[in-house]
C-alpha atoms as a PDB file:
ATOM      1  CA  UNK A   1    -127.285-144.587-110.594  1.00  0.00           C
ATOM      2  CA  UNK A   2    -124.866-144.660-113.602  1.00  0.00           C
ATOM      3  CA  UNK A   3    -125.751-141.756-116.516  1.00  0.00           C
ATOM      4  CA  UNK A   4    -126.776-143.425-119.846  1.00  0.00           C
ATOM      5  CA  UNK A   5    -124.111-143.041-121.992  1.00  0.00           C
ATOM      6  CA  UNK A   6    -123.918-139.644-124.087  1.00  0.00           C
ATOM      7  CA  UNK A   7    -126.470-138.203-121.922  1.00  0.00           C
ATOM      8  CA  UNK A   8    -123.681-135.590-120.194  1.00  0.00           C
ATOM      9  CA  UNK A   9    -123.208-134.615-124.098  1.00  0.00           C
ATOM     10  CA  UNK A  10    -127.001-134.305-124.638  1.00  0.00           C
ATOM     11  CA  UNK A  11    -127.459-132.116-121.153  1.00  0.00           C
ATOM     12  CA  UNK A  12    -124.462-129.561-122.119  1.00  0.00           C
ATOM     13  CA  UNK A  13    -126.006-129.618-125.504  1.00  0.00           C
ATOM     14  CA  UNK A  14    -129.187-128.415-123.902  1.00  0.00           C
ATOM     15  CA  UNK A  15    -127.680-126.027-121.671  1.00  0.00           C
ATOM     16  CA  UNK A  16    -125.527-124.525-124.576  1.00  0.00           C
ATOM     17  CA  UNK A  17    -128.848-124.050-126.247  1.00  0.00           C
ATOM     18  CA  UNK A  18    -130.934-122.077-123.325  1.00  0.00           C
ATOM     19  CA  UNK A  19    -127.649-120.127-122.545  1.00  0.00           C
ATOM     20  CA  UNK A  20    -127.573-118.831-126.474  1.00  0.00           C
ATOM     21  CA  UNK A  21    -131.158-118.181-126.417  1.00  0.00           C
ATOM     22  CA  UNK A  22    -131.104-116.282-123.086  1.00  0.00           C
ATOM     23  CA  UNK A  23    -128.436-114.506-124.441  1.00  0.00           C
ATOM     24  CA  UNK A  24    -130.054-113.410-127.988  1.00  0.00           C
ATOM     25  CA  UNK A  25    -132.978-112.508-125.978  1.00  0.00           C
ATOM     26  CA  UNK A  26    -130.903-110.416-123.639  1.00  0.00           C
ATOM     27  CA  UNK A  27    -129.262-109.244-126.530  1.00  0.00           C
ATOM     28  CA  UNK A  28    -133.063-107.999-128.250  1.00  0.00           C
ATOM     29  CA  UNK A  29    -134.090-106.617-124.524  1.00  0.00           C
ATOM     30  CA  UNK A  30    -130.917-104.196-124.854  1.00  0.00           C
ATOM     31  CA  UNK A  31    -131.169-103.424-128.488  1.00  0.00           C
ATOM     32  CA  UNK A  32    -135.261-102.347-127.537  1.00  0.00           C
ATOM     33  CA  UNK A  33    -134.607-100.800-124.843  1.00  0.00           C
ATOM     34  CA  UNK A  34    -131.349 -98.627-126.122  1.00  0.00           C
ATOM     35  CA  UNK A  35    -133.793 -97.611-129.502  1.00  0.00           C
ATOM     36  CA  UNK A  36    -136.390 -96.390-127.494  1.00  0.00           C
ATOM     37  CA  UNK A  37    -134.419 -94.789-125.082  1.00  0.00           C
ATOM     38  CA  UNK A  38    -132.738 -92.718-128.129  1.00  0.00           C
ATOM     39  CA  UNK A  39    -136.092 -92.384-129.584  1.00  0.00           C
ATOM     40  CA  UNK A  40    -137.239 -90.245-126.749  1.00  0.00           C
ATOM     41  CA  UNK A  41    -133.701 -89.056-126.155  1.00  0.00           C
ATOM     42  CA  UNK A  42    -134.487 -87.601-129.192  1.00  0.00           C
ATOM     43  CA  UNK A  43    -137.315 -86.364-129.533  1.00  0.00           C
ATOM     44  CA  UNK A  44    -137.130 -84.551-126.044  1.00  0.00           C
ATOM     45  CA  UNK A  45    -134.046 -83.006-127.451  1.00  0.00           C
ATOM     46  CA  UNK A  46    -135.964 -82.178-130.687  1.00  0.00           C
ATOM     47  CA  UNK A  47    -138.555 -80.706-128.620  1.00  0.00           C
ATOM     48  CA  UNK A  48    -136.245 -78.302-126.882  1.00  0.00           C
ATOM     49  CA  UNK A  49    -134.334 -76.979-129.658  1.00  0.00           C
ATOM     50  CA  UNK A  50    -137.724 -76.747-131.933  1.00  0.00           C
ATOM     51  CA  UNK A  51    -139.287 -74.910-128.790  1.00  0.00           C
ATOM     52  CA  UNK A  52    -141.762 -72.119-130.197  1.00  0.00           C
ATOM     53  CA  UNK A  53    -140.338 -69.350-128.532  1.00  0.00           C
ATOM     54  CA  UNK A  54    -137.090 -69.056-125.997  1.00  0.00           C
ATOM     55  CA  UNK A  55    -137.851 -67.314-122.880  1.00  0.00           C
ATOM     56  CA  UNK A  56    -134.830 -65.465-121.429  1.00  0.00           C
ATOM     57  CA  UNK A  57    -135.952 -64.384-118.135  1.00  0.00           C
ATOM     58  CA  UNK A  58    -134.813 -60.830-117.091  1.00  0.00           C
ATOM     59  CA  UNK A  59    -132.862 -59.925-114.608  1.00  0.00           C
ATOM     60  CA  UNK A  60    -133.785 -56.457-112.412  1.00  0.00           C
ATOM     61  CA  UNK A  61    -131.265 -54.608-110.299  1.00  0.00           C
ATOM     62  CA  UNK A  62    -133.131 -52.507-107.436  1.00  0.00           C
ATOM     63  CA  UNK A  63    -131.702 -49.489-109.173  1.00  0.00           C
ATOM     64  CA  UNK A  64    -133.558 -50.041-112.380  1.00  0.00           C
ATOM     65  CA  UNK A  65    -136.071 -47.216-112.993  1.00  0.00           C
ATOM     66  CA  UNK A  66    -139.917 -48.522-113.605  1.00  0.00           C
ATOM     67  CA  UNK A  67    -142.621 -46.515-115.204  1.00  0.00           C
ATOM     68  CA  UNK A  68    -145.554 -46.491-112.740  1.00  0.00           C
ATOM     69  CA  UNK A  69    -148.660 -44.658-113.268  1.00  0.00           C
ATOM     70  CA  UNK A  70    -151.557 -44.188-110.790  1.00  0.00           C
ATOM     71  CA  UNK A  71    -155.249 -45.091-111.174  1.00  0.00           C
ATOM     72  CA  UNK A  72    -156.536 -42.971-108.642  1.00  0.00           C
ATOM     73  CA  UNK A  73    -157.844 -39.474-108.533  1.00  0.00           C
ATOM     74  CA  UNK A  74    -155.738 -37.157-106.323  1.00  0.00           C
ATOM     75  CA  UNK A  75    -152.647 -36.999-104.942  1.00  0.00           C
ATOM     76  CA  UNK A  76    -151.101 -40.056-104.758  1.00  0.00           C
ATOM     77  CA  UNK A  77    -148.296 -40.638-102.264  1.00  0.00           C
ATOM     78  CA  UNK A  78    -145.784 -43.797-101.771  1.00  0.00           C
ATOM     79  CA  UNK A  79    -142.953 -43.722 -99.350  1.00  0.00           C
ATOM     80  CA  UNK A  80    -140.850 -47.585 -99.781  1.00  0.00           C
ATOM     81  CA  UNK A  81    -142.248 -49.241 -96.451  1.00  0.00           C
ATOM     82  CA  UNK A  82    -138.615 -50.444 -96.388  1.00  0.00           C
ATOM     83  CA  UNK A  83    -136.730 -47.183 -96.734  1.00  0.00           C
ATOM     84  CA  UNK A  84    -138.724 -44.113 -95.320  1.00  0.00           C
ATOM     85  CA  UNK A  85    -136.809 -41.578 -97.116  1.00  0.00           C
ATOM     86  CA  UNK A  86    -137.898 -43.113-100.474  1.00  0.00           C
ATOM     87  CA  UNK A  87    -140.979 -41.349-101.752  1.00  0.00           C
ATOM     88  CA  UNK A  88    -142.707 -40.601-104.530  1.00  0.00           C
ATOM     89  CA  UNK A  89    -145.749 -38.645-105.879  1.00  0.00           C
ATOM     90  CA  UNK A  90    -148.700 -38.629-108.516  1.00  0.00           C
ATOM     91  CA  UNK A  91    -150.452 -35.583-108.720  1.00  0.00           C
ATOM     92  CA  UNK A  92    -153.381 -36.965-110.449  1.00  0.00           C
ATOM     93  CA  UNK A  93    -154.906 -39.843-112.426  1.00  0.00           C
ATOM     94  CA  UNK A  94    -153.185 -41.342-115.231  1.00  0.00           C
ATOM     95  CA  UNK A  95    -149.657 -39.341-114.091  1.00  0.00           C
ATOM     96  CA  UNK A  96    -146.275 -41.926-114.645  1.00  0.00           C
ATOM     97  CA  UNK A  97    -143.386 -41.621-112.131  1.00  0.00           C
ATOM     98  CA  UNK A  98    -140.263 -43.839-112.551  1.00  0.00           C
ATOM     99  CA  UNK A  99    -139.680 -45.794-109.567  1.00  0.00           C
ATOM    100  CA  UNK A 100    -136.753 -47.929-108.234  1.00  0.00           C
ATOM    101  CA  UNK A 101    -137.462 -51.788-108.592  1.00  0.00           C
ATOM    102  CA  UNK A 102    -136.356 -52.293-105.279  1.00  0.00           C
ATOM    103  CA  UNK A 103    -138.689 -49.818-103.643  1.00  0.00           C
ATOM    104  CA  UNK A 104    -141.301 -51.568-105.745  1.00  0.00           C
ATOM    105  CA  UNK A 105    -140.519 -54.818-104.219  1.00  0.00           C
ATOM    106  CA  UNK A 106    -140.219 -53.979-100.899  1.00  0.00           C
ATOM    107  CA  UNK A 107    -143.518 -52.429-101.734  1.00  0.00           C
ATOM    108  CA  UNK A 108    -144.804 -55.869-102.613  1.00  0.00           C
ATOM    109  CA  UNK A 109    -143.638 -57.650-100.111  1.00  0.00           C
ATOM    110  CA  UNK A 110    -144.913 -55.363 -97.100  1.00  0.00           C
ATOM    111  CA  UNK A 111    -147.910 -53.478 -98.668  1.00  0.00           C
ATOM    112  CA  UNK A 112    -149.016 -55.531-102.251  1.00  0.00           C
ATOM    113  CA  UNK A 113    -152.441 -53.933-101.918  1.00  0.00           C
ATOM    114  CA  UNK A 114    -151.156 -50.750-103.011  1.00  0.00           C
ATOM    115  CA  UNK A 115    -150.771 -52.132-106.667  1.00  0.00           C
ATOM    116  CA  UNK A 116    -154.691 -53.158-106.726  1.00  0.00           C
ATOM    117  CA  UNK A 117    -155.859 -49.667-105.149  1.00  0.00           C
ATOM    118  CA  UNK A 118    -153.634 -47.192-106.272  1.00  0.00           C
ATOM    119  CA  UNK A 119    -150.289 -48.095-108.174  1.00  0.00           C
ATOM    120  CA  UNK A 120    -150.325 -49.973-112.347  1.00  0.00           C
ATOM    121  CA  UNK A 121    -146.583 -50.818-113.191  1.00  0.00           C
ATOM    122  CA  UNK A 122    -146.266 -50.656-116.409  1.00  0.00           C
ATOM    123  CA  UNK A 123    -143.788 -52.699-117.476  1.00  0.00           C
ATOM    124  CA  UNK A 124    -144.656 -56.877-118.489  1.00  0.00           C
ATOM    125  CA  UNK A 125    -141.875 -58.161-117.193  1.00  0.00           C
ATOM    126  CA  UNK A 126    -141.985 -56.531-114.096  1.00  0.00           C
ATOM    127  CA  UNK A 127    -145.269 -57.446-113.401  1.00  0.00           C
ATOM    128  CA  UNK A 128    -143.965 -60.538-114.269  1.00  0.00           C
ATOM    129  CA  UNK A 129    -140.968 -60.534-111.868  1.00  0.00           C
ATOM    130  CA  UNK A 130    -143.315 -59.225-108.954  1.00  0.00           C
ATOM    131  CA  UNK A 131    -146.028 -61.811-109.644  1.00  0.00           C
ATOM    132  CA  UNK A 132    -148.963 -59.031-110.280  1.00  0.00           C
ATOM    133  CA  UNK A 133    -150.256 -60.902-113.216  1.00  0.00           C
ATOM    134  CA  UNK A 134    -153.325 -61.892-110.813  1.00  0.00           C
ATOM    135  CA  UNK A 135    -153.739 -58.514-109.001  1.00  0.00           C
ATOM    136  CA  UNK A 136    -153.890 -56.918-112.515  1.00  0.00           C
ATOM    137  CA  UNK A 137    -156.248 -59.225-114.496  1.00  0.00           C
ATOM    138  CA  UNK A 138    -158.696 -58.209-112.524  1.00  0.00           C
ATOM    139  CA  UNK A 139    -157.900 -54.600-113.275  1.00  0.00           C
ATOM    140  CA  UNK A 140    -157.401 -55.269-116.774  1.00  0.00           C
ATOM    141  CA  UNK A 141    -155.519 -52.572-118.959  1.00  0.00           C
ATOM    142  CA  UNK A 142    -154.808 -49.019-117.630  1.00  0.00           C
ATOM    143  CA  UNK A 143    -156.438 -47.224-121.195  1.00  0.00           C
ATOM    144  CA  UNK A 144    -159.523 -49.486-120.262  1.00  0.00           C
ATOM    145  CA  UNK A 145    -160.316 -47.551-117.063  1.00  0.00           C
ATOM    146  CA  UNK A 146    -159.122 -43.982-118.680  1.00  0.00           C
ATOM    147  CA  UNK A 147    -161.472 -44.745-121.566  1.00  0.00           C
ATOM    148  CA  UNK A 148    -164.997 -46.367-120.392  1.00  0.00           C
ATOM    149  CA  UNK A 149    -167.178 -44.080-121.343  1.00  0.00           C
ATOM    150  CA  UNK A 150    -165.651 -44.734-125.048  1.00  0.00           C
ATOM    151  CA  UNK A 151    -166.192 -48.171-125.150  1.00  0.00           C
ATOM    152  CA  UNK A 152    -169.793 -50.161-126.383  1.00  0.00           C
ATOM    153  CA  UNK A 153    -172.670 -49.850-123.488  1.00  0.00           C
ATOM    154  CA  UNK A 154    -172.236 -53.467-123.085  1.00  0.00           C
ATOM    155  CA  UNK A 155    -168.482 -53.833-123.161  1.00  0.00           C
ATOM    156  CA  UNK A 156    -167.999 -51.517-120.234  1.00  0.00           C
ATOM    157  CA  UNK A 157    -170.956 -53.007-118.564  1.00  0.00           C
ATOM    158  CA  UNK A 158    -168.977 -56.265-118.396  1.00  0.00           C
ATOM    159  CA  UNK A 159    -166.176 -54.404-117.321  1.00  0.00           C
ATOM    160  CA  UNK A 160    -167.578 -53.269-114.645  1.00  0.00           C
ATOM    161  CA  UNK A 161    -169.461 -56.366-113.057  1.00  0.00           C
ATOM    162  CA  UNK A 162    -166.037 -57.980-113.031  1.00  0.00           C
ATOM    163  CA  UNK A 163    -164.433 -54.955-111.254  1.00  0.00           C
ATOM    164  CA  UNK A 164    -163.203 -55.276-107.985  1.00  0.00           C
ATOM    165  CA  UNK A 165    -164.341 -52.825-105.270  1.00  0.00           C
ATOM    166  CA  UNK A 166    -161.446 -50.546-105.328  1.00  0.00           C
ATOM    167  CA  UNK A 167    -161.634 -50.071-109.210  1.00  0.00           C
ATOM    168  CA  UNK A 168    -165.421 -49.523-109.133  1.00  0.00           C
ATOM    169  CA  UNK A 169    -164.719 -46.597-106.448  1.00  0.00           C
ATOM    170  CA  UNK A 170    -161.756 -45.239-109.669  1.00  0.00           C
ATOM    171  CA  UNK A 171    -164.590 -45.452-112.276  1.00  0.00           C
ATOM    172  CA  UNK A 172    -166.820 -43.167-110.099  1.00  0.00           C
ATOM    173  CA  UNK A 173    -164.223 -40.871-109.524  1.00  0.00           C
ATOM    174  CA  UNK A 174    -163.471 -40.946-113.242  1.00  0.00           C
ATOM    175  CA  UNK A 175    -166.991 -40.329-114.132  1.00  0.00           C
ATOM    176  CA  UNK A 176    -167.395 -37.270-111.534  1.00  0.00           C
ATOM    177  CA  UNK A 177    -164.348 -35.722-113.056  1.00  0.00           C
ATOM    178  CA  UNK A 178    -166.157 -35.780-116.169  1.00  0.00           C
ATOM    179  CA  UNK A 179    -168.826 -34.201-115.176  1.00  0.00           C
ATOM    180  CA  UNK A 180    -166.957 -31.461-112.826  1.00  0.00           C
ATOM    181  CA  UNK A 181    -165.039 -30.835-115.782  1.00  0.00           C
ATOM    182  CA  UNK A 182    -167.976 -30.311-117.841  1.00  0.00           C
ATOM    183  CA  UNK A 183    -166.980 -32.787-120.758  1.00  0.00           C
ATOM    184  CA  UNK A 184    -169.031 -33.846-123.300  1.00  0.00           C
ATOM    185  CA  UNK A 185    -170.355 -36.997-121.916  1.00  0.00           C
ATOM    186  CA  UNK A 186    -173.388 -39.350-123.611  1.00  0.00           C
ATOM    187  CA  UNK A 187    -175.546 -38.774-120.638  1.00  0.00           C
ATOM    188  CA  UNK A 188    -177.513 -42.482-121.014  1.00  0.00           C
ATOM    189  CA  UNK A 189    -174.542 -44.265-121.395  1.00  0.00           C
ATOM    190  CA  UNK A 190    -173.777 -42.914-117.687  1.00  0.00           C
ATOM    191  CA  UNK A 191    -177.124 -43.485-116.503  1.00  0.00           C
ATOM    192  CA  UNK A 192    -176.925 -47.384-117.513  1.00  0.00           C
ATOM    193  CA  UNK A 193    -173.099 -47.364-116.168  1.00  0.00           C
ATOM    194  CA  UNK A 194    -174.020 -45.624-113.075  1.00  0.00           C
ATOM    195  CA  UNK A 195    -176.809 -48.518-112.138  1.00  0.00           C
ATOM    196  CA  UNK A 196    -173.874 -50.446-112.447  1.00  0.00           C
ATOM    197  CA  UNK A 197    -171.929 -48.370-110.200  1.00  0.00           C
ATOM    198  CA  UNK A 198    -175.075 -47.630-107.441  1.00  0.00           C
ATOM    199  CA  UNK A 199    -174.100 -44.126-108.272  1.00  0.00           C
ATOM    200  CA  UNK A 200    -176.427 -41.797-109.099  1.00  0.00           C
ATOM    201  CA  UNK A 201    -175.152 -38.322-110.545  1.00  0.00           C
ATOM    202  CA  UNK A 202    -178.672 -36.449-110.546  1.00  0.00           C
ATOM    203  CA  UNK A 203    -178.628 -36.534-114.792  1.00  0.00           C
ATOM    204  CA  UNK A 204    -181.980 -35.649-114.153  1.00  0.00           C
ATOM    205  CA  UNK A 205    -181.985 -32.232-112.809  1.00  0.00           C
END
């Protein structure tokens, strides 16, 4: 069937027209797409140089000295489970021995239960490094367990219905101490704490 004439003309006409708009469209798609992309290019960028605070992670080498301190009464005795001839002692609560970070992590990675019965590093980023930030928040701070029977009735109350078996055994000890020693000591403060505890001292007699 023969084409009315100019029709060819009117159909590359028409196809000139769709292949400009495709294109400008195309053309919009890209220019979108490239400003949003900078946009969060941007602001991801912005976000990591405005960053509140820079963490530098720090690096230990197993020679590096940490101050340790035990919690427990006693002698206290730790030989590195991964070099016998390693050891190190506490003669009594509260004393701080410097200790090699590797005997600390081999310490951790055959024996971690030490550091929740007997052993507080006390150093943040080694805690960090060792991943103790669990074991020790439910210790909470070394001066808390030293210093109880300082503390409001009903602040060391709370601390000790959140204290885990082996640091309820250290406050006992603590407390006995006290009295051994004779120290002054508020004598219903320890009544209420030793209810707590399921200790009874005989305050009585």
């Amino acid at each position: 069937m023969a084409r009315p004439k100019g029709s060819t003309n009117k159909v590359s006409e028409d196809n000139k027209v769709v292949e400009d708009n495709l294109k400008n469209v195309s053309e919009i798609e890209t220019s979108d797409v490239k400003s949003i992309t900078e946009n969060i290019t941007e602001k991801v960028t912005k976000a990591k140089t405005d960053g509140v605070t820079k963490v530098v992670k720090k690096v230990f080498d197993d020679e590096d000295l940490v101050p340790v301190a035990t919690f427990v009464g006693g002698l206290t005795r730790f030989t590195n489970p991964i070099a016998p001839f390693e050891r190190y002692v506490w003669g009594k609560f509260g004393d701080i021995e410097q200790v090699r970070f590797g005997a600390l992590k081999g310490l951790k990675q055959r024996r971690s239960s030490a550091f929740k019965e007997m052993l507080y590093v006390l150093d943040d980023s080694v805690i960090q490094e060792l991943g103790l930030q669990h074991t020790y928040s439910k210790i909470g701070k070394l001066e808390d367990l030293v210093n109880i029977l300082d503390k409001d009735l009903s602040e060391s109350i709370a601390y000790i219905e959140n204290a885990s078996k082996e640091i309820k055994s250290v406050l006992i000890e603590i407390m006995t101490n006290k009295l051994e020693r004779k120290e002054p000591i508020d004598v219903f403060k320890l009544k209420a704490l030793g209810e707590k505890l399921e200790m009874d001292w005989n305050l009585d007699d």
